[in-house]
C-alpha atoms as a PDB file:
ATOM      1  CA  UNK A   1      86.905 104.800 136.233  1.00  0.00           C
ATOM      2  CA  UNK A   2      85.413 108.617 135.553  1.00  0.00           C
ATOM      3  CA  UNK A   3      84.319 110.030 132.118  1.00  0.00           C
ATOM      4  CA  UNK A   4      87.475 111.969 133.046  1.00  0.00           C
ATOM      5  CA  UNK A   5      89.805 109.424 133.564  1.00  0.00           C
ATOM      6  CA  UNK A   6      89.140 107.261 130.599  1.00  0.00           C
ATOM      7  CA  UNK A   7      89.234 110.467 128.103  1.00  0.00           C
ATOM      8  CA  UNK A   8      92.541 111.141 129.455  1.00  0.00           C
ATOM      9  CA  UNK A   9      93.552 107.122 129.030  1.00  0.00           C
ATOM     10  CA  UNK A  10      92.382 107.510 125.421  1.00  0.00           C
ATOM     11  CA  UNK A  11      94.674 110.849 125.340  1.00  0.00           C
ATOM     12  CA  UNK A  12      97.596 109.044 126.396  1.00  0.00           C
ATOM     13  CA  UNK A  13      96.830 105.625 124.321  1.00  0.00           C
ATOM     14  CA  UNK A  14      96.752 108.021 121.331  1.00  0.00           C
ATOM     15  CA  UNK A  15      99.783 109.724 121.401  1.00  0.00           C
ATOM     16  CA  UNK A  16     101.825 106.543 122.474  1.00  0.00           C
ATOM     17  CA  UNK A  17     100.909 104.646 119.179  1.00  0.00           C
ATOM     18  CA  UNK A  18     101.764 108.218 117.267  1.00  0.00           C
ATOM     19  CA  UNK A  19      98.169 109.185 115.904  1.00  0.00           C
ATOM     20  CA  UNK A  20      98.973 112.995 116.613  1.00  0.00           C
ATOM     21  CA  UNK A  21      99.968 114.188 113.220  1.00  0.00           C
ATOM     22  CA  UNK A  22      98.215 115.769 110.272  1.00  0.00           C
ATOM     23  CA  UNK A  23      98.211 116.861 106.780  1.00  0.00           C
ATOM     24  CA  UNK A  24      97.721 120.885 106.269  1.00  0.00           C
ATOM     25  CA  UNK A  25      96.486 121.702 102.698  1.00  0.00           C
ATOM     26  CA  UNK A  26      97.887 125.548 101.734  1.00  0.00           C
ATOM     27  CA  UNK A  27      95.928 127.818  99.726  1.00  0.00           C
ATOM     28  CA  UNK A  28      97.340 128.618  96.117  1.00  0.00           C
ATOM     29  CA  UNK A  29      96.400 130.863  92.989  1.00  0.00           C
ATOM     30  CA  UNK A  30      97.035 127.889  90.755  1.00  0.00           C
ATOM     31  CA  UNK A  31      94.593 124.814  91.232  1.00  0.00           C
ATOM     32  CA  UNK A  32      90.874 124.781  90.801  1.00  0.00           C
ATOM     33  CA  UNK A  33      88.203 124.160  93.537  1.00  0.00           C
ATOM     34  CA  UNK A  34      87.213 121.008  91.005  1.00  0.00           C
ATOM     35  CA  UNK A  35      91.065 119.794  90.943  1.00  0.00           C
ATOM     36  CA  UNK A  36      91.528 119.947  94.673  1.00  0.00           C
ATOM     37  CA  UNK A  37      88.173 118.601  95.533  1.00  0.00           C
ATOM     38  CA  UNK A  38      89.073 115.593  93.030  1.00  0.00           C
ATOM     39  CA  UNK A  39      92.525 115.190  95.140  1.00  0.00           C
ATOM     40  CA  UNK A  40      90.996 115.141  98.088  1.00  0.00           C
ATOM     41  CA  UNK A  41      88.291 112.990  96.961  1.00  0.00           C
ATOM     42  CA  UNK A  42      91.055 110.186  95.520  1.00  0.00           C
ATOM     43  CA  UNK A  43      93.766 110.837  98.176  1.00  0.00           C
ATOM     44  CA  UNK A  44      92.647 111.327 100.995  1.00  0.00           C
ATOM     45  CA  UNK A  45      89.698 109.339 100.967  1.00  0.00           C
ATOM     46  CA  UNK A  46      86.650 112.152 101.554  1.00  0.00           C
ATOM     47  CA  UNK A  47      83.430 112.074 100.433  1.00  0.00           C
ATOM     48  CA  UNK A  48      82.331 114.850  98.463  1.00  0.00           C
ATOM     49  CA  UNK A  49      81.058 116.713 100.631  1.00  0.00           C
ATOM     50  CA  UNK A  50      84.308 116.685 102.988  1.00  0.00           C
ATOM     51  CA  UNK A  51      86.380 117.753  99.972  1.00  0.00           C
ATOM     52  CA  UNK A  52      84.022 120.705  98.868  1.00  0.00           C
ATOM     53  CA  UNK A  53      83.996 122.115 102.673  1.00  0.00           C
ATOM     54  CA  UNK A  54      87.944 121.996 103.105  1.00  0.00           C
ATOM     55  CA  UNK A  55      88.624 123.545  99.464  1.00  0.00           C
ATOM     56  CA  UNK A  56      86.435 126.274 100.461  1.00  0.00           C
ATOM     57  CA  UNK A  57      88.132 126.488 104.020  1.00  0.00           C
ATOM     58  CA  UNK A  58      91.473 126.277 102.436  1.00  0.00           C
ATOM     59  CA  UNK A  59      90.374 128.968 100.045  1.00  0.00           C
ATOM     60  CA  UNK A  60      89.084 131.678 102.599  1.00  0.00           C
ATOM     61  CA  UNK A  61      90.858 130.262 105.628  1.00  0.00           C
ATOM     62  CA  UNK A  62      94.124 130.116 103.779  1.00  0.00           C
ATOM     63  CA  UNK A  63      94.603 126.524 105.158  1.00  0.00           C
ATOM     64  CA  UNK A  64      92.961 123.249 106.600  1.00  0.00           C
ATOM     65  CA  UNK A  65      93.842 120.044 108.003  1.00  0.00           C
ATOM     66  CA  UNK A  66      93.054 117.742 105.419  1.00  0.00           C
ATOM     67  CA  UNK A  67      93.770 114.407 106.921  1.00  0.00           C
ATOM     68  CA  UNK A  68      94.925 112.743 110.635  1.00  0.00           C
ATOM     69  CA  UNK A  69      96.892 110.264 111.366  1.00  0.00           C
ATOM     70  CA  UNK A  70     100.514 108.343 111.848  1.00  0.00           C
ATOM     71  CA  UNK A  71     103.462 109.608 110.086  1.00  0.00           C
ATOM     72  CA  UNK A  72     104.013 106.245 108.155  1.00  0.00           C
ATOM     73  CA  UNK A  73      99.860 106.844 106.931  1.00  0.00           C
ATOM     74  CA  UNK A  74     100.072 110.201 106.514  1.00  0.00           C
ATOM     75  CA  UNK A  75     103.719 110.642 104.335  1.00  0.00           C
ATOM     76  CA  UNK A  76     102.606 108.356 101.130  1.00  0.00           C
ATOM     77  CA  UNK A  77      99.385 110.717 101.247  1.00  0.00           C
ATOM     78  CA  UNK A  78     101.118 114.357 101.632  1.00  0.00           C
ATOM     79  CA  UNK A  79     103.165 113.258  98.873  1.00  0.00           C
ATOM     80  CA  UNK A  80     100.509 112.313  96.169  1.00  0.00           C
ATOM     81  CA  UNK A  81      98.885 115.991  97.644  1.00  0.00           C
ATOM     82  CA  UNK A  82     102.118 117.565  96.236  1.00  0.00           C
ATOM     83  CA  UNK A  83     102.250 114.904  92.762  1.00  0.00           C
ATOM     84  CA  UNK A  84      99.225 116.510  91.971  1.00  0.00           C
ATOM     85  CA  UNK A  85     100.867 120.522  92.251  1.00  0.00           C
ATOM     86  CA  UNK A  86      98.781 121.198  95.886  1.00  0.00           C
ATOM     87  CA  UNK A  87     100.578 122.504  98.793  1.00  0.00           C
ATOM     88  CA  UNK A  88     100.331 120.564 101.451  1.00  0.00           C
ATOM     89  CA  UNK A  89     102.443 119.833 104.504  1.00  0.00           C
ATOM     90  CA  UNK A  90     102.542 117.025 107.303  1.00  0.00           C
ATOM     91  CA  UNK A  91     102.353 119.011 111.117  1.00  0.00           C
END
């Protein structure tokens, strides 16, 4: 089997068992760099570095994918996002 062959397997064997979604974080004039790096940090399981470098990507970007994964992993998570007053969204 090719390099090109098995990358496309792993394409397919990805999408079939519904890994293809993700959790968009939305920049707002409301919550601190310290608050959402704390979320991110406690929800979505970063390290601290990871939270710091997608709160400032949210901030300058305007938004960032924050976390991949299946719906049923992903819907529990987007919801403590917006408990905690971010803006978040699952794509």
């Amino acid at each position: 089997m090719s390099t090109i062959e098995k990358i496309q397997e792993d394409v397919l064997v990805e999408e079939a068992i519904g890994i293809n979604h993700e959790i968009v974080l939305h920049n707002d004039d409301v919550n601190t760099f310290d608050h959402v790096i704390d979320t991110l940090i406690r929800v979505c399981n970063h390290d601290e570095l990871q939270a710091e470098q997608c709160a400032i990507l949210v901030h300058y970007k305007g938004k960032c994918t924050v976390k991949t994964g299946s719906l049923d992993e992903l819907k529990p998570k987007c919801s403590a996002l917006l408990d905690a007053g971010l803006s978040a969204e699952i794509q």
